[in-house]
N, C-alpha and C. Protein backbone atom coordinates (compact mmCIF):
# COMPACT_ATOMS: atom_id res chain seq x y z
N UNK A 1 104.98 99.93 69.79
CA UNK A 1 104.81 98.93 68.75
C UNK A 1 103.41 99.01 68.19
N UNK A 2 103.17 98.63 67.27
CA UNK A 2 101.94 98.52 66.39
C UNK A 2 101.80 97.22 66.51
N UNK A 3 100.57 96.96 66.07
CA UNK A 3 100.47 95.27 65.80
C UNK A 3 100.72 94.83 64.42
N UNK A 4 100.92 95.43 63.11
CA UNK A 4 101.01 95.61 61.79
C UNK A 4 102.11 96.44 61.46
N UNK A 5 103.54 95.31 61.12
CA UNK A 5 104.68 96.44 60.97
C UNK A 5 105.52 95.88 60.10
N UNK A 6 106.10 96.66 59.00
CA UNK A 6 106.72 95.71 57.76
C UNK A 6 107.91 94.75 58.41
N UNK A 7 107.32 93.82 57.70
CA UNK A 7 108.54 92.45 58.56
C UNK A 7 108.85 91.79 59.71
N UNK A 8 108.20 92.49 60.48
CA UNK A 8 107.75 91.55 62.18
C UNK A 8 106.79 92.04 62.67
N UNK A 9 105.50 91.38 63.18
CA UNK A 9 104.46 92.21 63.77
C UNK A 9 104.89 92.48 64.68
N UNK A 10 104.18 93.72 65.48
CA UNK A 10 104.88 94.37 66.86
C UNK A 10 104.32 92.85 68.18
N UNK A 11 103.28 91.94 67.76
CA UNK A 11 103.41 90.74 69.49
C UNK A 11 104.10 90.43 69.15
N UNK A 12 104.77 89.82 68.01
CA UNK A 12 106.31 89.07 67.90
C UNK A 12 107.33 90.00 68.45
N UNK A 13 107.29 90.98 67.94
CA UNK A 13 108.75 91.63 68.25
C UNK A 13 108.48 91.98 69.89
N UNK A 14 107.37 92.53 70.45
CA UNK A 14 107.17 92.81 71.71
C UNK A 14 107.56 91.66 72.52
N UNK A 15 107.87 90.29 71.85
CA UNK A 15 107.45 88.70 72.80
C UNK A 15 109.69 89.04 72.93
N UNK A 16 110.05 89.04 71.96
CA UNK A 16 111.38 89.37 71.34
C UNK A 16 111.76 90.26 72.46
N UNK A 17 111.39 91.23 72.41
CA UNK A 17 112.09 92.38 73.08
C UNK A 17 111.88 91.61 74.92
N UNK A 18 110.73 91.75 75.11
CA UNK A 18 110.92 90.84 76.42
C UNK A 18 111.29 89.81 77.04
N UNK A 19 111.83 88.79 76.21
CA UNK A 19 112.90 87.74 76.60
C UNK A 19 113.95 88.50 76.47
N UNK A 20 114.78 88.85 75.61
CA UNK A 20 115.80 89.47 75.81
C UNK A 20 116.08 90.23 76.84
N UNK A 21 114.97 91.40 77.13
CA UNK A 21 115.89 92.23 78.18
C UNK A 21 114.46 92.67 79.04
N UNK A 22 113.86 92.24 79.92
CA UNK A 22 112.49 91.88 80.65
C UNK A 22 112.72 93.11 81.13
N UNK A 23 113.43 93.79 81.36
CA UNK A 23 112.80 95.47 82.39
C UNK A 23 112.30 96.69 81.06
N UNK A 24 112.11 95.90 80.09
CA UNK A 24 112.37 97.02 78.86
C UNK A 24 110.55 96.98 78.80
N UNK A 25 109.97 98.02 79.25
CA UNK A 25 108.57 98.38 78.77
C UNK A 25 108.30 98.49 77.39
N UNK A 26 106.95 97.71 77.19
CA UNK A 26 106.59 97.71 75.63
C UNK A 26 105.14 98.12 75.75
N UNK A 27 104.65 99.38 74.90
CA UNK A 27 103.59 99.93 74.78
C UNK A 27 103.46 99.57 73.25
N UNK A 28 101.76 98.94 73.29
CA UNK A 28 101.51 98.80 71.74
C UNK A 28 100.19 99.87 71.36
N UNK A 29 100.64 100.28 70.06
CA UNK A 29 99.79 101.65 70.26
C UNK A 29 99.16 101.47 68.65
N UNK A 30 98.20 101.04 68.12
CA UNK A 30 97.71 100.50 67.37
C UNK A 30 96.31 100.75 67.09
N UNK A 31 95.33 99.99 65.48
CA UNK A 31 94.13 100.41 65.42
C UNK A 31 93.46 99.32 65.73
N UNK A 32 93.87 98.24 66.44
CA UNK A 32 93.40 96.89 66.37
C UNK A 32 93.03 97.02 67.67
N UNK A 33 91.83 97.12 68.49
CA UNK A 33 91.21 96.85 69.79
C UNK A 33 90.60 95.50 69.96
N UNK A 34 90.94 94.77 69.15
CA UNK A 34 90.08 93.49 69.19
C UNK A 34 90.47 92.73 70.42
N UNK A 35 89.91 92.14 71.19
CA UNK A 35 90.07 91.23 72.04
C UNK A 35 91.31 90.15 72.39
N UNK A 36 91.67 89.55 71.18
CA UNK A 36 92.22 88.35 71.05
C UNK A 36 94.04 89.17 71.20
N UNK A 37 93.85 90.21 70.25
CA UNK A 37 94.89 91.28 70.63
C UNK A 37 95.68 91.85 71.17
N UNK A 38 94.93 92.21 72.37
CA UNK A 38 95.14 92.52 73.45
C UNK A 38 95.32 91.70 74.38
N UNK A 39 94.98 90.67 74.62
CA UNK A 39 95.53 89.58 75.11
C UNK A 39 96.32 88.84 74.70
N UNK A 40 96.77 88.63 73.68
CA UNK A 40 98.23 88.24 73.25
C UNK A 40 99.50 89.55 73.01
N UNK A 41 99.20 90.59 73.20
CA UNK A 41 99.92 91.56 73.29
C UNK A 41 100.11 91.50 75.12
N UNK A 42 99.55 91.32 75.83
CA UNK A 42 99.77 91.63 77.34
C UNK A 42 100.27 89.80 77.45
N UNK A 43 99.65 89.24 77.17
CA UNK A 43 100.45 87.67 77.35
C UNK A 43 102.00 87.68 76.93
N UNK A 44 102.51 88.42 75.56
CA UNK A 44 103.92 88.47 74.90
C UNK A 44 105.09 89.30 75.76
N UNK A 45 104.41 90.33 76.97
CA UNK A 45 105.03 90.95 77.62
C UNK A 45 105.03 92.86 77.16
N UNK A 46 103.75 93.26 76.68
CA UNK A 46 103.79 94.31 76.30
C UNK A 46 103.22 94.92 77.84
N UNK A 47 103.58 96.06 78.00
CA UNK A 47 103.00 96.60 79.46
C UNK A 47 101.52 97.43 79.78
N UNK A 48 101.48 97.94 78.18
CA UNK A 48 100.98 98.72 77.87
C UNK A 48 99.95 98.89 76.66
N UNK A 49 98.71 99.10 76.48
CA UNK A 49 98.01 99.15 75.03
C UNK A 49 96.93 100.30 75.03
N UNK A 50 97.28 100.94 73.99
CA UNK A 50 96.52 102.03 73.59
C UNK A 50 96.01 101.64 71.87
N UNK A 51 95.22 102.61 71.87
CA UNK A 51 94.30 102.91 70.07
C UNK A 51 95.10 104.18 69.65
N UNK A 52 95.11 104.46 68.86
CA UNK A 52 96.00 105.65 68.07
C UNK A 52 94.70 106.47 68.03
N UNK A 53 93.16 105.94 67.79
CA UNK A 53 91.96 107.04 68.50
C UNK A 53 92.35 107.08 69.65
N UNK A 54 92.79 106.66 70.57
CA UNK A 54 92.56 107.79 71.98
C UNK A 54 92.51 109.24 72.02
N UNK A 55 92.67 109.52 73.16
CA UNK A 55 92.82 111.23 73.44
C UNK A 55 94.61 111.08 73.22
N UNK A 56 95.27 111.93 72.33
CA UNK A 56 96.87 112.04 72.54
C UNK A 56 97.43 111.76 73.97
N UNK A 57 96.73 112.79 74.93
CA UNK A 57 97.14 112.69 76.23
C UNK A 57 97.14 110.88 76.98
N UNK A 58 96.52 110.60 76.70
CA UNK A 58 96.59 108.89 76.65
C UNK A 58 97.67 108.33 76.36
N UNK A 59 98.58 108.43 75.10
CA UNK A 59 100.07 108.02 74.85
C UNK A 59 100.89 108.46 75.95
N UNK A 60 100.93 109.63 76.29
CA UNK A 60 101.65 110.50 77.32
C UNK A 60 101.80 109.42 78.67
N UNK A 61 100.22 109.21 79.09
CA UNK A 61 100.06 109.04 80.40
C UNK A 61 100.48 107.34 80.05
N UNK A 62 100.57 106.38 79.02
CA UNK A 62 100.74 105.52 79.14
C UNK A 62 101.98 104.87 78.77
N UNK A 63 103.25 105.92 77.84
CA UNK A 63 104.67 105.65 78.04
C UNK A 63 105.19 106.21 79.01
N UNK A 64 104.35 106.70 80.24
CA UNK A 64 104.85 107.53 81.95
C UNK A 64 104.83 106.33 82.39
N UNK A 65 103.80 106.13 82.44
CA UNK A 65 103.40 104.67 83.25
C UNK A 65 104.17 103.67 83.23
N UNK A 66 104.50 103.12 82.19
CA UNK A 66 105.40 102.37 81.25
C UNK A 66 106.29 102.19 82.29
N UNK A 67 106.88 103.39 81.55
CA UNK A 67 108.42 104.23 81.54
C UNK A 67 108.89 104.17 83.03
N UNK A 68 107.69 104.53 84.16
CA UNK A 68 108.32 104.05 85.32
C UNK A 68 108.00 102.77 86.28
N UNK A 69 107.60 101.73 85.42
CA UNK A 69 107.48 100.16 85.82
C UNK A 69 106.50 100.03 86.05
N UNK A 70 105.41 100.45 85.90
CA UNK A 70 103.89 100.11 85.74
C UNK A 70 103.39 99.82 84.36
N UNK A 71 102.15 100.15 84.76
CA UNK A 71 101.16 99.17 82.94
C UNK A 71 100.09 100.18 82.84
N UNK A 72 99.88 100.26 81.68
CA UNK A 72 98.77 100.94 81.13
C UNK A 72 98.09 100.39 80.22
N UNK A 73 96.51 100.52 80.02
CA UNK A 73 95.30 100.01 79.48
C UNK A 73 94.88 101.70 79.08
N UNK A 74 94.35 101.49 77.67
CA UNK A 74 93.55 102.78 78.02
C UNK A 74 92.51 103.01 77.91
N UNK A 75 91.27 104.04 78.83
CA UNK A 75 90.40 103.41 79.34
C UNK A 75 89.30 102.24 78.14
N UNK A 76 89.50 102.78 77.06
CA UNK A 76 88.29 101.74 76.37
C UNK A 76 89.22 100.59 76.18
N UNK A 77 90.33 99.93 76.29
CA UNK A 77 91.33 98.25 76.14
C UNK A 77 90.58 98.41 77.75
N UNK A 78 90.75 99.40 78.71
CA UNK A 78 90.55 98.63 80.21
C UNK A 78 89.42 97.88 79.97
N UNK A 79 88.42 98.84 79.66
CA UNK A 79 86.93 98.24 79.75
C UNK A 79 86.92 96.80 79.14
N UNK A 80 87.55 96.57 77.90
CA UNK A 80 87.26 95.64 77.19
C UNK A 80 88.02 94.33 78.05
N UNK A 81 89.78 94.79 78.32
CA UNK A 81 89.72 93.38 79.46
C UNK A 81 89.08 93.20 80.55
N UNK A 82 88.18 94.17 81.25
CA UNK A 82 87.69 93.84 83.00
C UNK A 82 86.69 93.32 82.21
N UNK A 83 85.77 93.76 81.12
CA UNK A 83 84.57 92.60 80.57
C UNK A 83 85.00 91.48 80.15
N UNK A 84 86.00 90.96 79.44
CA UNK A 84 86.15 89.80 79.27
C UNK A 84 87.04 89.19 80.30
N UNK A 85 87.72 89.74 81.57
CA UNK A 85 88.03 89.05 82.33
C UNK A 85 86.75 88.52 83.26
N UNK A 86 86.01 89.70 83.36
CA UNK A 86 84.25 88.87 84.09
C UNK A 86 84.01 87.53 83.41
N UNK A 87 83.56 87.87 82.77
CA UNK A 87 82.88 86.76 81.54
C UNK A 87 83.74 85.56 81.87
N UNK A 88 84.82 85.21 82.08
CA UNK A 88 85.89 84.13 82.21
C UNK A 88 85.90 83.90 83.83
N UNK A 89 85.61 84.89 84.75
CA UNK A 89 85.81 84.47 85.83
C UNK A 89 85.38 83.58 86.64
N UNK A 90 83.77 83.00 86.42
CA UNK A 90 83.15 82.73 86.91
C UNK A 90 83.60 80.97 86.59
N UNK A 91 84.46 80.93 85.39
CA UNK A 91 84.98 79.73 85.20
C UNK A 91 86.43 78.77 85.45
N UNK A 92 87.17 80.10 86.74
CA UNK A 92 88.13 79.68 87.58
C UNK A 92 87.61 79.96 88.98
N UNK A 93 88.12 79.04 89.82
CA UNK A 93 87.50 79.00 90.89
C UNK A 93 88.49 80.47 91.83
N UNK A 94 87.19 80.94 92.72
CA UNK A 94 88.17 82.68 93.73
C UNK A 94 88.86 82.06 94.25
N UNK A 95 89.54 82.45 94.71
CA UNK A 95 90.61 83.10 95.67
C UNK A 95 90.97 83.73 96.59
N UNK A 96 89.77 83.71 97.87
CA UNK A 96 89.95 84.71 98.68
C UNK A 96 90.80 85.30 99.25
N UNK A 97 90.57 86.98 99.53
CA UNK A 97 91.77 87.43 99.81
C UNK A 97 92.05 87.44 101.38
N UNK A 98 91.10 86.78 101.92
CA UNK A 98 91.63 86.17 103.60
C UNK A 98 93.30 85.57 103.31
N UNK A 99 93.51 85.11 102.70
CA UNK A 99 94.63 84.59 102.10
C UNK A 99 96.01 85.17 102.44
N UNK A 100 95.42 86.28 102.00
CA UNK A 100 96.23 87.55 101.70
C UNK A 100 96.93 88.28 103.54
N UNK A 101 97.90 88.94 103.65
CA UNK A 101 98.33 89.17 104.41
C UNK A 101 97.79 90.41 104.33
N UNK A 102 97.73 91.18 105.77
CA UNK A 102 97.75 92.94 105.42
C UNK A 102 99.12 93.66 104.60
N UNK A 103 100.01 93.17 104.37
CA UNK A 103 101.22 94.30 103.77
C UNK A 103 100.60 93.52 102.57
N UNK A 104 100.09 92.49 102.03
CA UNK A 104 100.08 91.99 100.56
C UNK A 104 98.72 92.94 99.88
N UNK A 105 97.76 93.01 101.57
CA UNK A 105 96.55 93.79 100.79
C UNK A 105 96.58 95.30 100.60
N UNK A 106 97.42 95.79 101.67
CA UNK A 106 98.00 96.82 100.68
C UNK A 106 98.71 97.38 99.52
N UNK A 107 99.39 96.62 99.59
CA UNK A 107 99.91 96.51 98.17
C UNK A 107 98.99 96.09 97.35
N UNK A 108 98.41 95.40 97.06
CA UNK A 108 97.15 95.21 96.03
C UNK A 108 96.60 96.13 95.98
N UNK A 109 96.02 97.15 97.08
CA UNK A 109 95.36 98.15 96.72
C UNK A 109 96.26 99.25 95.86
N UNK A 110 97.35 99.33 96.47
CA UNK A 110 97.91 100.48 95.31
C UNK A 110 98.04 99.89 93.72
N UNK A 111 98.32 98.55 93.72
CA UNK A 111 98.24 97.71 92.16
C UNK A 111 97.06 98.36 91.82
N UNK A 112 96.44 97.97 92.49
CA UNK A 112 94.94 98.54 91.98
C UNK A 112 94.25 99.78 91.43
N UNK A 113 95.09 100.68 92.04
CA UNK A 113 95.57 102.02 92.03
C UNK A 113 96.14 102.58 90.84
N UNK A 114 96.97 101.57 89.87
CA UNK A 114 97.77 101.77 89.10
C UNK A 114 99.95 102.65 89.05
N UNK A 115 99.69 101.86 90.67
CA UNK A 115 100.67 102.33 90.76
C UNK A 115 101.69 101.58 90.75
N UNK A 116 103.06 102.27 90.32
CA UNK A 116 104.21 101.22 89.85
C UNK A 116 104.96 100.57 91.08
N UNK A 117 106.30 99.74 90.51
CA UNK A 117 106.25 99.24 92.06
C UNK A 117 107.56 100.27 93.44
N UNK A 118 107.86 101.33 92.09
CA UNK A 118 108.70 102.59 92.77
C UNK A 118 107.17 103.42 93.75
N UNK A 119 106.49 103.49 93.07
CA UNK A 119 106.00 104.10 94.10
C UNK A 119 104.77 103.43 94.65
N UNK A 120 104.94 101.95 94.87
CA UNK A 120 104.29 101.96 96.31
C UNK A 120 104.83 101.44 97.67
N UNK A 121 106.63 101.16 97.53
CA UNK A 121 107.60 101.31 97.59
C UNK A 121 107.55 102.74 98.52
N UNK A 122 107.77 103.78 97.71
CA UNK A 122 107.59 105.20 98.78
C UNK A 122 106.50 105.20 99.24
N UNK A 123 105.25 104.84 98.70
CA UNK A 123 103.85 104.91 99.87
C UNK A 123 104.05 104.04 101.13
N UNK A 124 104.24 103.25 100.69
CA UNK A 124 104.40 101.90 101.78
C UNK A 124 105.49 102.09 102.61
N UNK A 125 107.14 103.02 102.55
CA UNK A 125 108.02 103.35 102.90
C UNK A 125 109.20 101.48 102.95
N UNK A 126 108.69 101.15 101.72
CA UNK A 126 109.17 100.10 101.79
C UNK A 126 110.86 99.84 100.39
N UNK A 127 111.34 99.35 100.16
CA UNK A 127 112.26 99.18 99.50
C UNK A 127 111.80 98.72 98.25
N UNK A 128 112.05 98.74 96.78
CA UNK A 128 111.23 98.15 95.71
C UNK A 128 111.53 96.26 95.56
N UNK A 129 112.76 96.33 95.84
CA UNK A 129 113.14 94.59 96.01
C UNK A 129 111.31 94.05 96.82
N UNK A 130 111.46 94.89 98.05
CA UNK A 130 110.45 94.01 99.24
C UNK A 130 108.85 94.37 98.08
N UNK A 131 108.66 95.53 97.52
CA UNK A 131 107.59 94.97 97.01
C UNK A 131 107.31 94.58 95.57
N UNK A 132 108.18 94.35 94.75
CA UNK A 132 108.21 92.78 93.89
C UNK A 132 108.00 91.63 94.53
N UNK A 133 108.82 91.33 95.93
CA UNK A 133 107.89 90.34 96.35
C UNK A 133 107.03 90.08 96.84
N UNK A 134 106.46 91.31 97.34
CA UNK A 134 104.99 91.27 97.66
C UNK A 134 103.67 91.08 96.49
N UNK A 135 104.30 91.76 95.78
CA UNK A 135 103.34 91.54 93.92
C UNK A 135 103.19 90.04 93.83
N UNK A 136 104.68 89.44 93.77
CA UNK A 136 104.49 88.15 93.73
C UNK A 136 103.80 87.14 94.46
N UNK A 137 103.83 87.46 95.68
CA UNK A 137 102.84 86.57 96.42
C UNK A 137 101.72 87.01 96.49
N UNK A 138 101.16 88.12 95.61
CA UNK A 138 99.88 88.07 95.68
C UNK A 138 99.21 87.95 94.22
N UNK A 139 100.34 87.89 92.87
CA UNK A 139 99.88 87.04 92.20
C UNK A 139 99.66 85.77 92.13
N UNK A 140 100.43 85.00 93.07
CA UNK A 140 100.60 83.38 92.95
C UNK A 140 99.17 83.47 93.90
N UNK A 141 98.63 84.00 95.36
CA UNK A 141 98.10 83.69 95.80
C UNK A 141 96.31 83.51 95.41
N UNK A 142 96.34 85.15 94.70
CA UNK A 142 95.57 85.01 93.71
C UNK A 142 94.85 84.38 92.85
N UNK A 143 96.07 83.98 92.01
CA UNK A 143 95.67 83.21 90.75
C UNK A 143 95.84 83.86 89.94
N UNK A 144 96.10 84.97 90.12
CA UNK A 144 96.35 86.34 88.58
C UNK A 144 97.99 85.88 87.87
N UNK A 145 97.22 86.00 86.57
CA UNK A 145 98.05 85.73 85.57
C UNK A 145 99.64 86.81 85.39
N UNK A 146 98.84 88.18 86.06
CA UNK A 146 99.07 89.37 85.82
C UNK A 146 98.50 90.38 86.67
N UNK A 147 99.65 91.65 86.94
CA UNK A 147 98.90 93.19 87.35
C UNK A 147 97.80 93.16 86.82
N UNK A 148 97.10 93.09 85.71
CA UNK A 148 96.26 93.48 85.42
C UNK A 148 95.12 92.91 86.05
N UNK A 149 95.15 91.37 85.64
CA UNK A 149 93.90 90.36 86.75
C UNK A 149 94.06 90.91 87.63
N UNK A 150 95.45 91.32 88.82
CA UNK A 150 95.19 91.40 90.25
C UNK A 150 94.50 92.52 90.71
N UNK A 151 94.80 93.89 89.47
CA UNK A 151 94.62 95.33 89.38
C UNK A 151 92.45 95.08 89.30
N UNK A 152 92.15 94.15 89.06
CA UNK A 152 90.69 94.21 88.86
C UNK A 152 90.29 93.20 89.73
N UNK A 153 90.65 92.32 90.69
CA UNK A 153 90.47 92.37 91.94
C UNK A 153 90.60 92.62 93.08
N UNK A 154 91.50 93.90 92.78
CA UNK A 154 91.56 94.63 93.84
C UNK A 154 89.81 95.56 94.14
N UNK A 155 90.15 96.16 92.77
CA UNK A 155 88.45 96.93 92.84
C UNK A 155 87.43 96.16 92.64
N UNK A 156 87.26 94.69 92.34
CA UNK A 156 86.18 94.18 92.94
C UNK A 156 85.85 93.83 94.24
N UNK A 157 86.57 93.47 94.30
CA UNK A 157 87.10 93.50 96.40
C UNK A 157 87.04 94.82 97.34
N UNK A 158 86.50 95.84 96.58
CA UNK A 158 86.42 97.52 96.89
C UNK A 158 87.75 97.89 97.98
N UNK A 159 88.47 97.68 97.30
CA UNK A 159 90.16 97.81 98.20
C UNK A 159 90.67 99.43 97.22
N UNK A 160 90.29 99.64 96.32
CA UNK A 160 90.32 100.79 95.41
C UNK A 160 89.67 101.82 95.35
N UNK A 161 89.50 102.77 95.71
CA UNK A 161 88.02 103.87 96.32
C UNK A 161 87.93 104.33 94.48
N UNK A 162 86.52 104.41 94.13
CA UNK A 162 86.25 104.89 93.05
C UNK A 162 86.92 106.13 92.26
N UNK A 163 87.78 105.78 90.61
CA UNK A 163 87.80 106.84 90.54
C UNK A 163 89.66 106.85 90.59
N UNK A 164 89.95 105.78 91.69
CA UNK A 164 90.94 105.63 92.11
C UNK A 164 92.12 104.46 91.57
């Protein structure tokens, strides 16, 4: 989706497409990096946001991602939400991840990782049912809105080895 498209913008239609049929990945691939954007594109249920400047290989790696139940940022949208998720953080109260169980903090680390929930599922040698609900209790426990919040406290929490 674009964000600029004759007769429905792509967050409307992306908000559209994900009530209707929620396993359906939506990548918005657009010239609009603005802030407000991108957060109402990942709020509407898009999985995914790229710039049409990226590197090509960027589309690739981020309708893969998509495509097999994960999310993609690419790296300059990442940068721009982990800075404005900082900037905001300091104005919800943490969450420590004592909280957190060991199978939940592993799993966070592979979230963190960018990995979908098929494969951390085979890392974990676990079933994908068991870790949707592990995602889930460690978004609720969290406080993350989203993979993405949880995906950037995982690596502030250095549960993510650099790079990784």
């Amino acid at each position: 989706m674009d964000i600029q498209m004759p007769g429905l913008d792509g967050i409307t239609a992306a908000a559209r497409i994900h009530r209707a049929v929620p396993t359906t990945g939506v990548v918005m691939l657009t010239t609009f990096g603005e802030d407000h954007f991108i957060q109402r594109a990942l709020e509407e249920g898009a999985s995914g946001f790229l710039l049409k400047a990226d590197d090509p290989w960027e589309l690739l790696n981020g309708v893969q991602a998509v495509a097999s139940g994960g999310a993609y940022l690419s790296p300059r949208v990442a940068a721009r939400v982990v800075a404005g998720l900082r900037a905001h953080r300091a104005a919800r109260p943490r969450r420590p991840l004592q909280h957190l169980t060991d199978r939940e903090r592993d799993v966070l680390a592979r979230l963190g990782a960018g990995l979908s929930n098929a494969e951390i599922a085979a890392e974990l040698h676990l079933v994908e049912g068991t870790v949707k609900a592990h995602v889930s209790a460690v978004l609720a426990k969290l406080g993350a809105r989203n993979r993405v919040e949880a995906a950037i406290t995982a690596h502030e929490a250095g549960l993510v080895a650099r790079g990784g």
